[in-house]
PDB file of N, CA and C in Angstrom:
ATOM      1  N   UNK A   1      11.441  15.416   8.315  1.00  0.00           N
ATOM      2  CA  UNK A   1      10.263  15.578   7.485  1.00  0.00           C
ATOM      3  C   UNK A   1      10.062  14.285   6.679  1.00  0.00           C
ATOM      4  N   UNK A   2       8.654  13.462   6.832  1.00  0.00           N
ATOM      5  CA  UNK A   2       8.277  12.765   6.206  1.00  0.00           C
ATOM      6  C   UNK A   2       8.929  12.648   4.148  1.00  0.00           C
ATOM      7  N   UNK A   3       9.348  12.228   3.458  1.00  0.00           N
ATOM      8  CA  UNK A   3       8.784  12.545   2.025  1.00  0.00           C
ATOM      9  C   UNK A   3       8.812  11.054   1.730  1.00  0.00           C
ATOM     10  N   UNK A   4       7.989  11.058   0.495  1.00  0.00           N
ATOM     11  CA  UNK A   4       8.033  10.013  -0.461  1.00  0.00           C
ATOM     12  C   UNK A   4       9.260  10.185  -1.881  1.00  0.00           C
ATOM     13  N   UNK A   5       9.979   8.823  -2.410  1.00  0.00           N
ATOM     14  CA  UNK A   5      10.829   8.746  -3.233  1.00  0.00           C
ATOM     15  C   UNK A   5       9.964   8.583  -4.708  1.00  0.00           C
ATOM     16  N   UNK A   6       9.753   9.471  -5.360  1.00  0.00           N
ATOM     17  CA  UNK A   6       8.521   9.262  -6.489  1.00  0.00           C
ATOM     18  C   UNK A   6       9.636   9.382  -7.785  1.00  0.00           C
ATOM     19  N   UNK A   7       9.381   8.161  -8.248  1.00  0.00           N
ATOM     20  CA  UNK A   7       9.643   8.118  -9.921  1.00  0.00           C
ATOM     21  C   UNK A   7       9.272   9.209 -10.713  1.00  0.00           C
ATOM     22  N   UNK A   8      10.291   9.816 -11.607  1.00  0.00           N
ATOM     23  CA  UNK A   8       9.851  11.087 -12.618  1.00  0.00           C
ATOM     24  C   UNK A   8       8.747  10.479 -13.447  1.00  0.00           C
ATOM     25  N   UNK A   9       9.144   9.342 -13.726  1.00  0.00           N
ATOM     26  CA  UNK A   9       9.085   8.575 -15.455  1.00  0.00           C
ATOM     27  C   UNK A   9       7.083   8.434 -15.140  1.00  0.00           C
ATOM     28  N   UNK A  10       7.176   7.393 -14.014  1.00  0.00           N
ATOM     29  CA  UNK A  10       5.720   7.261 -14.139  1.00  0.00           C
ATOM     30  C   UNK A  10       5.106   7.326 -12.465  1.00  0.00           C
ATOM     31  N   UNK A  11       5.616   8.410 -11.456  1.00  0.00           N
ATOM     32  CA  UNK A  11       4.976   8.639 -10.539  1.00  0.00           C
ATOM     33  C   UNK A  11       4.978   7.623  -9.052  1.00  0.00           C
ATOM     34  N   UNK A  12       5.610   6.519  -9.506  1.00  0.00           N
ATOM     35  CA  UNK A  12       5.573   5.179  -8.543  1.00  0.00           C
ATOM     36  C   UNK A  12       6.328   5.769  -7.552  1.00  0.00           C
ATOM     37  N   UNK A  13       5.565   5.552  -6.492  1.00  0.00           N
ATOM     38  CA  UNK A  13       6.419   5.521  -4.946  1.00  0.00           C
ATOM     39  C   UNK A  13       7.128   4.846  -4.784  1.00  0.00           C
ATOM     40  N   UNK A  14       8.223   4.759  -4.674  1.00  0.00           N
ATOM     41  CA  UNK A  14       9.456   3.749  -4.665  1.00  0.00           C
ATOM     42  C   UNK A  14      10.172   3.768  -2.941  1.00  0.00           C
ATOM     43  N   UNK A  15      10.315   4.941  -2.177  1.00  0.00           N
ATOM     44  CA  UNK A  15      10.207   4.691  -1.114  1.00  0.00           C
ATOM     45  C   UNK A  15       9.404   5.900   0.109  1.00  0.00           C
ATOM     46  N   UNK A  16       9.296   5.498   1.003  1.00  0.00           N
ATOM     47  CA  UNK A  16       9.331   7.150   2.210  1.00  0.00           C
ATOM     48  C   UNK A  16       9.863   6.946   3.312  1.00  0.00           C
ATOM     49  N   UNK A  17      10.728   8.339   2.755  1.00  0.00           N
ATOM     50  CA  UNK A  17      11.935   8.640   4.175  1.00  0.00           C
ATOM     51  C   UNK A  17      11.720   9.392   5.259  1.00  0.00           C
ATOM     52  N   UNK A  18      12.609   9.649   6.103  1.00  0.00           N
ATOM     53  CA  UNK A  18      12.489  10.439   6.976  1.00  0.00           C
ATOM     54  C   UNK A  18      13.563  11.473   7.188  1.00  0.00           C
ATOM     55  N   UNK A  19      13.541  12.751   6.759  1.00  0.00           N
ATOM     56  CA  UNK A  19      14.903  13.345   6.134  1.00  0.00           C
ATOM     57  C   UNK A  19      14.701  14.848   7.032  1.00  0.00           C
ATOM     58  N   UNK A  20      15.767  15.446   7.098  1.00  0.00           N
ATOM     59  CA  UNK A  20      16.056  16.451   7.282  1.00  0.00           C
ATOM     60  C   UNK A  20      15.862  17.830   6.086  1.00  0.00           C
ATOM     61  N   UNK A  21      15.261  19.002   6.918  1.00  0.00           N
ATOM     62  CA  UNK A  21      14.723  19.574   5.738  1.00  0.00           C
ATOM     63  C   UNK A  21      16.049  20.055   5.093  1.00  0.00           C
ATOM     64  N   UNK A  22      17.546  20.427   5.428  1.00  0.00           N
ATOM     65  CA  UNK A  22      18.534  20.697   4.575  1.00  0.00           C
ATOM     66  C   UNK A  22      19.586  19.766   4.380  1.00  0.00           C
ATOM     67  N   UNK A  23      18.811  18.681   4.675  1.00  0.00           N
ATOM     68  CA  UNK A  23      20.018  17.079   4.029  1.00  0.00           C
ATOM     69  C   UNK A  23      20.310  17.474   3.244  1.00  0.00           C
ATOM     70  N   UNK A  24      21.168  16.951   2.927  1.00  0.00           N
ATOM     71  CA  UNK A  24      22.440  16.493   1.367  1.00  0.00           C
ATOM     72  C   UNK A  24      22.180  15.201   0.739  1.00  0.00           C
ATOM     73  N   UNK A  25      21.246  14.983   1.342  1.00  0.00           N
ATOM     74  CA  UNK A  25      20.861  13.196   0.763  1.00  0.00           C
ATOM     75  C   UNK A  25      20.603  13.384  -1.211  1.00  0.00           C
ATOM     76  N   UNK A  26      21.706  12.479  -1.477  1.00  0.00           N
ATOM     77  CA  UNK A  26      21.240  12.618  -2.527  1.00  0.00           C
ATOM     78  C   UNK A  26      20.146  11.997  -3.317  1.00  0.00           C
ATOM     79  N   UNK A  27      19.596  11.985  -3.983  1.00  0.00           N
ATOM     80  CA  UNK A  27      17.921  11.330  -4.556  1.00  0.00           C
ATOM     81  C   UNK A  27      18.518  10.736  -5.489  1.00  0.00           C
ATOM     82  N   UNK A  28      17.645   9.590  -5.436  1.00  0.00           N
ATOM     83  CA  UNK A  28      18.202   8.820  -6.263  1.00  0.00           C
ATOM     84  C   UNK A  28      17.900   8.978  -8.310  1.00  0.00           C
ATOM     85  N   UNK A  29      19.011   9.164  -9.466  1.00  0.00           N
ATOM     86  CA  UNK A  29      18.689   9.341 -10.575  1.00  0.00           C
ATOM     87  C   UNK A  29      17.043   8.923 -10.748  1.00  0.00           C
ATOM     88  N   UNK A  30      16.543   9.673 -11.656  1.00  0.00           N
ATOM     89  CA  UNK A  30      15.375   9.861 -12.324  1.00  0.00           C
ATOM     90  C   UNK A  30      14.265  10.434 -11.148  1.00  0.00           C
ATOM     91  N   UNK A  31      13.916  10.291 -10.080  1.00  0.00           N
ATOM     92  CA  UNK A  31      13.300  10.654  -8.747  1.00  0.00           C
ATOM     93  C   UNK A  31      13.523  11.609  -7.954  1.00  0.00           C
ATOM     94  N   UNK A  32      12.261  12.216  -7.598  1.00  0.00           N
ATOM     95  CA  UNK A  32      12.070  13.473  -6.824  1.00  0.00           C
ATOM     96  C   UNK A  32      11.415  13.294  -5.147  1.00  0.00           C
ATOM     97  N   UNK A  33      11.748  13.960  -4.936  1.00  0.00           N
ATOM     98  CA  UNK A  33      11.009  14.155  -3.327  1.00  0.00           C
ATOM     99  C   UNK A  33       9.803  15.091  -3.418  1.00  0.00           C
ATOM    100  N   UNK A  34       8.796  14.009  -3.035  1.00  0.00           N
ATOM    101  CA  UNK A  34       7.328  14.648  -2.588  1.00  0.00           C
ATOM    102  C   UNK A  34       7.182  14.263  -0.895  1.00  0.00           C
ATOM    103  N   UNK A  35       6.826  15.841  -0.709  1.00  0.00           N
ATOM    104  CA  UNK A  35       6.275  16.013   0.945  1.00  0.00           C
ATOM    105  C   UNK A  35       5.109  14.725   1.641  1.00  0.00           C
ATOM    106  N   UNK A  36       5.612  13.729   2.104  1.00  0.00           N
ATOM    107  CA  UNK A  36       4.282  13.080   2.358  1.00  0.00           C
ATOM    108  C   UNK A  36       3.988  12.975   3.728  1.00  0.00           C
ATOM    109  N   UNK A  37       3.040  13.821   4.268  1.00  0.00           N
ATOM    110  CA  UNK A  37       3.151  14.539   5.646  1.00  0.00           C
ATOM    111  C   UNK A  37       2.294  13.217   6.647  1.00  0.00           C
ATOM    112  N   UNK A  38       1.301  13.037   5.869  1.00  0.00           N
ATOM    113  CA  UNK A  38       0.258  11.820   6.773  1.00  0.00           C
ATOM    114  C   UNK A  38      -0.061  10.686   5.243  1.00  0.00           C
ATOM    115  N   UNK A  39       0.519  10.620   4.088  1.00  0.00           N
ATOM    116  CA  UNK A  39      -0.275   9.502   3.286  1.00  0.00           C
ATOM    117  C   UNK A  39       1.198   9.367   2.110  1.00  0.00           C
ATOM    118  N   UNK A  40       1.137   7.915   1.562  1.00  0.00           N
ATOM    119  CA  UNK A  40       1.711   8.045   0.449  1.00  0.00           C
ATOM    120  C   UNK A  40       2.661   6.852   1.152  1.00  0.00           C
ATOM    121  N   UNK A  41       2.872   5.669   0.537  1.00  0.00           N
ATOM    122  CA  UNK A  41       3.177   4.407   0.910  1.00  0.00           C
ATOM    123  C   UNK A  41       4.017   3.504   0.022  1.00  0.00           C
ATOM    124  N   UNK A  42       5.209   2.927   0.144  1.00  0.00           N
ATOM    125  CA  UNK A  42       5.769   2.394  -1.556  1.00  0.00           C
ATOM    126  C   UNK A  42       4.636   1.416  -1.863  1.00  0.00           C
ATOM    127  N   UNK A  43       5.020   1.516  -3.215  1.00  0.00           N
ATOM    128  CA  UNK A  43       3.739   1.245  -4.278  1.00  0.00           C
ATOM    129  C   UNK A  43       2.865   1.933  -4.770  1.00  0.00           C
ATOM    130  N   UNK A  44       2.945   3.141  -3.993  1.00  0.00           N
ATOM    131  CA  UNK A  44       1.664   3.891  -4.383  1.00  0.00           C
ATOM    132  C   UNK A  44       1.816   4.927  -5.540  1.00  0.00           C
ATOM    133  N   UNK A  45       0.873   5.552  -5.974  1.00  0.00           N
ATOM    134  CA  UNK A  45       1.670   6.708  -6.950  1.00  0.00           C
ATOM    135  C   UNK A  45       1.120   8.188  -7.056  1.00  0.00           C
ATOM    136  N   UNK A  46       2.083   8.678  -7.430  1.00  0.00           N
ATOM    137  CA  UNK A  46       1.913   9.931  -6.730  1.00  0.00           C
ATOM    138  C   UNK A  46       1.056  11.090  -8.777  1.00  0.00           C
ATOM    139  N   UNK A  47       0.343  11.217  -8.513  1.00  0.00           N
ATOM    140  CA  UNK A  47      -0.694  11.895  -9.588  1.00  0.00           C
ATOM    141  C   UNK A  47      -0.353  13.347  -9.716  1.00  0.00           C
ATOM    142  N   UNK A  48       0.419  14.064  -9.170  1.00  0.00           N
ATOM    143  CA  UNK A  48       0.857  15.516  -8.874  1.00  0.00           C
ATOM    144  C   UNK A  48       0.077  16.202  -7.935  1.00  0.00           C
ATOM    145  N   UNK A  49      -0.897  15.823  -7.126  1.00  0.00           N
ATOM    146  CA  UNK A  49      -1.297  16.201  -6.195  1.00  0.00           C
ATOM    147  C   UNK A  49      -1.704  15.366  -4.938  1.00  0.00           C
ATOM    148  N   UNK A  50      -1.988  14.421  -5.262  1.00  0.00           N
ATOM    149  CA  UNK A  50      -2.317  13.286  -4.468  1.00  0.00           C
ATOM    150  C   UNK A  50      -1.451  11.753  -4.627  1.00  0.00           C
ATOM    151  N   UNK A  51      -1.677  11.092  -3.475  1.00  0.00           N
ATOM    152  CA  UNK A  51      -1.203   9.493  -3.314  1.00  0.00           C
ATOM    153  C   UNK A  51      -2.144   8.908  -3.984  1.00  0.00           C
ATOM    154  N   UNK A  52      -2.197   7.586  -4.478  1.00  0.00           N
ATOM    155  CA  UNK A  52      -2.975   6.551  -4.982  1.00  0.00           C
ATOM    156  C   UNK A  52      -2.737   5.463  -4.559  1.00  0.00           C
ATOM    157  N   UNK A  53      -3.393   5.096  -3.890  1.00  0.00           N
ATOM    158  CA  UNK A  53      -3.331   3.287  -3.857  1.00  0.00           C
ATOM    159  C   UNK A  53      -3.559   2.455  -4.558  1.00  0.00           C
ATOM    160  N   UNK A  54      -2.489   1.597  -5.280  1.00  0.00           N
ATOM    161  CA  UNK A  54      -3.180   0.641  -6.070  1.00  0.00           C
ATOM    162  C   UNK A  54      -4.512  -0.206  -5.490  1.00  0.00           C
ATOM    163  N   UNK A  55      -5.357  -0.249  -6.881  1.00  0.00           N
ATOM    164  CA  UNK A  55      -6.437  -1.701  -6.325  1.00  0.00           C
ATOM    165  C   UNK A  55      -5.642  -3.072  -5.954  1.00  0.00           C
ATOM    166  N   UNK A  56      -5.793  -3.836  -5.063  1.00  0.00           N
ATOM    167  CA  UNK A  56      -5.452  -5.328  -5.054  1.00  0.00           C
ATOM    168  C   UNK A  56      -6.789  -6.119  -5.603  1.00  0.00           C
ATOM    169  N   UNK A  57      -5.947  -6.744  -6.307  1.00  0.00           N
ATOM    170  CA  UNK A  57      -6.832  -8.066  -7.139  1.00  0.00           C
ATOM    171  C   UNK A  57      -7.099  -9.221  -5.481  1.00  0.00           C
ATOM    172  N   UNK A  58      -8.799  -8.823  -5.398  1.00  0.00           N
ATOM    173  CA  UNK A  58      -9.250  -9.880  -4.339  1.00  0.00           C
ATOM    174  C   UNK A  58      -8.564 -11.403  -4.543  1.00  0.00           C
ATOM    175  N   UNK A  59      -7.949 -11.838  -3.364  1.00  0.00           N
ATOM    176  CA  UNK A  59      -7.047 -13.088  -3.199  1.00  0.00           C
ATOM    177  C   UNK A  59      -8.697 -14.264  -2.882  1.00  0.00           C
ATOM    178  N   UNK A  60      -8.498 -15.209  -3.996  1.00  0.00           N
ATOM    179  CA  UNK A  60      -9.047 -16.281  -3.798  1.00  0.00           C
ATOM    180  C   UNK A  60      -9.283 -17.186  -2.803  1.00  0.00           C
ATOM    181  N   UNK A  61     -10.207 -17.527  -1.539  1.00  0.00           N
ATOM    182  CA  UNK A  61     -10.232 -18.269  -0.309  1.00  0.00           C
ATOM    183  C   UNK A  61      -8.903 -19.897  -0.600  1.00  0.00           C
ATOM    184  N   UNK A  62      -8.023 -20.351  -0.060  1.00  0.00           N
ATOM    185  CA  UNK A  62      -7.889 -21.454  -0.123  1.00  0.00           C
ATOM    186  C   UNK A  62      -9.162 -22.606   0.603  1.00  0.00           C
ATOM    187  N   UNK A  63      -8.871 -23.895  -0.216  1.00  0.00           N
ATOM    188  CA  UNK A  63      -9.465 -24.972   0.049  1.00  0.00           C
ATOM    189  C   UNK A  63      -9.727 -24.967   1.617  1.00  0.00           C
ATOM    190  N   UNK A  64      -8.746 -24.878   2.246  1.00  0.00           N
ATOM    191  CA  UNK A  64      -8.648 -25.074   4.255  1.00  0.00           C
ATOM    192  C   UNK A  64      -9.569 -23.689   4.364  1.00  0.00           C
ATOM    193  N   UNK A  65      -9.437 -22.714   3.700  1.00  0.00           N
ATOM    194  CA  UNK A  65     -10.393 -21.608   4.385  1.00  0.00           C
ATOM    195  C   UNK A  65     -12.403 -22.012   3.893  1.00  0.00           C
ATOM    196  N   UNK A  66     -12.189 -22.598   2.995  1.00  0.00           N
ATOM    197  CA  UNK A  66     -13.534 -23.039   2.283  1.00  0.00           C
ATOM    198  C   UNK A  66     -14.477 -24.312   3.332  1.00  0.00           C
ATOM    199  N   UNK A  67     -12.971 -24.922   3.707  1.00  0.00           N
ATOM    200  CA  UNK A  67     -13.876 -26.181   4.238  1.00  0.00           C
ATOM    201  C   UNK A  67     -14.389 -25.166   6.022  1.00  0.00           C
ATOM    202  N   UNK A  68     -13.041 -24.900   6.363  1.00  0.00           N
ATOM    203  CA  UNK A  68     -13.558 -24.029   8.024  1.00  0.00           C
ATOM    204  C   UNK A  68     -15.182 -23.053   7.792  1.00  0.00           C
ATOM    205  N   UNK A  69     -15.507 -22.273   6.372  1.00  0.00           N
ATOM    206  CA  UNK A  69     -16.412 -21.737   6.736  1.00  0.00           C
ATOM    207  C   UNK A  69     -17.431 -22.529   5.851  1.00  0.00           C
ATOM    208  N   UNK A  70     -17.240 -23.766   5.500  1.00  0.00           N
ATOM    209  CA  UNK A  70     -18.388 -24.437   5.452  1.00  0.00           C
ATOM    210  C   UNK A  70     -18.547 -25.440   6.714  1.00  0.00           C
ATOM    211  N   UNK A  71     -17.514 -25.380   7.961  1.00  0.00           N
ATOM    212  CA  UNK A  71     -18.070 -26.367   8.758  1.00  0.00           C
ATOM    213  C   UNK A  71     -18.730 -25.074   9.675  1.00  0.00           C
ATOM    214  N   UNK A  72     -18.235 -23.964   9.408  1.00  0.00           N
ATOM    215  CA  UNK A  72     -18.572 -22.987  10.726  1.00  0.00           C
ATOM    216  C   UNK A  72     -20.194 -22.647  10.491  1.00  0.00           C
ATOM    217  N   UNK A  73     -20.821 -23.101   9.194  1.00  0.00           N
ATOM    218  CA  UNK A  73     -22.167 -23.210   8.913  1.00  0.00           C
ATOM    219  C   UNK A  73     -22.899 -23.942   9.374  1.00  0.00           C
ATOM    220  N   UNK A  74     -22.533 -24.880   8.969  1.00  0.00           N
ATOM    221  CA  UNK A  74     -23.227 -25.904   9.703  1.00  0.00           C
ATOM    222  C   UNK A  74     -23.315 -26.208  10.617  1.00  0.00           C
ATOM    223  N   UNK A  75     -22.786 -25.975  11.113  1.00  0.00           N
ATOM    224  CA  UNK A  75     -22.648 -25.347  13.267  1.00  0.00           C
ATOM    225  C   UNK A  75     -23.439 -24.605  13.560  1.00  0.00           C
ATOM    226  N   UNK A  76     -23.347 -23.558  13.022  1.00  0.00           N
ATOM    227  CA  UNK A  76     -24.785 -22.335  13.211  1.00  0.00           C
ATOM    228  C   UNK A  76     -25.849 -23.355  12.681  1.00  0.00           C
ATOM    229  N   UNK A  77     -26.161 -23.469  11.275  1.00  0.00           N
ATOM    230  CA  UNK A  77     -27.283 -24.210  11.532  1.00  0.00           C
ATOM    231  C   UNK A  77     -28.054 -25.632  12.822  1.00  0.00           C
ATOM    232  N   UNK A  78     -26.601 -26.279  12.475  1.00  0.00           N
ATOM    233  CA  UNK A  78     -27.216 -27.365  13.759  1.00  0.00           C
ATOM    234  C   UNK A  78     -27.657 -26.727  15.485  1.00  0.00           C
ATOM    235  N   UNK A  79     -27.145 -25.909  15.638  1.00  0.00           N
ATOM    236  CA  UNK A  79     -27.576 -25.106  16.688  1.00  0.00           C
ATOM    237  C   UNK A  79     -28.993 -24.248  16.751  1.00  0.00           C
ATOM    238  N   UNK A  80     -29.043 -24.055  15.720  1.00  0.00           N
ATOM    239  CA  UNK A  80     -30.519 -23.369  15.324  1.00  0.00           C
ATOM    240  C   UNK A  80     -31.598 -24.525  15.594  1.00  0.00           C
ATOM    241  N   UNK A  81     -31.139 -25.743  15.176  1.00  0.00           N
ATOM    242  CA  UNK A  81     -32.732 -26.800  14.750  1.00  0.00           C
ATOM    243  C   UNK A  81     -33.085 -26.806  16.665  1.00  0.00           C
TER     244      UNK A  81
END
């Protein structure tokens, strides 16, 4: 059975296992096992009923990605005239 390793304190997915439903595995201090059948990913956090995905902060283009889609423009354009 799928579960996720969820922090008591503040809900953080810390890992997901793949366990037997009468393991002996012990859990690790402060953390509980939530059923995560199809969702729920480390990092994520668990709200008491649902997974959450954190937002990611949009990653800034580098310089090499800036210049490729300013030459890949001007390509389309020169092809257009």
């Amino acid at each position: 059975m799928r579960k996720a390793v969820v922090r008591e304190a503040d809900g953080f997915v810390e890992n997901v296992i793949e366990i037997k439903p009468q393991s002996q595995w012990p859990i690790p201090e402060g953390c509980r096992l939530v059923i995560a059948k199809k969702s729920g990913s480390p990092g994520d956090t668990w709200d008491g009923q649902t997974f959450v995905r954190p937002e990611r902060e949009p990653v800034d283009p580098t310089l090499e990605d800036r210049i490729k889609a300013l030459e890949a423009t001007n390509e389309v354009a020169r092809e257009s005239l």
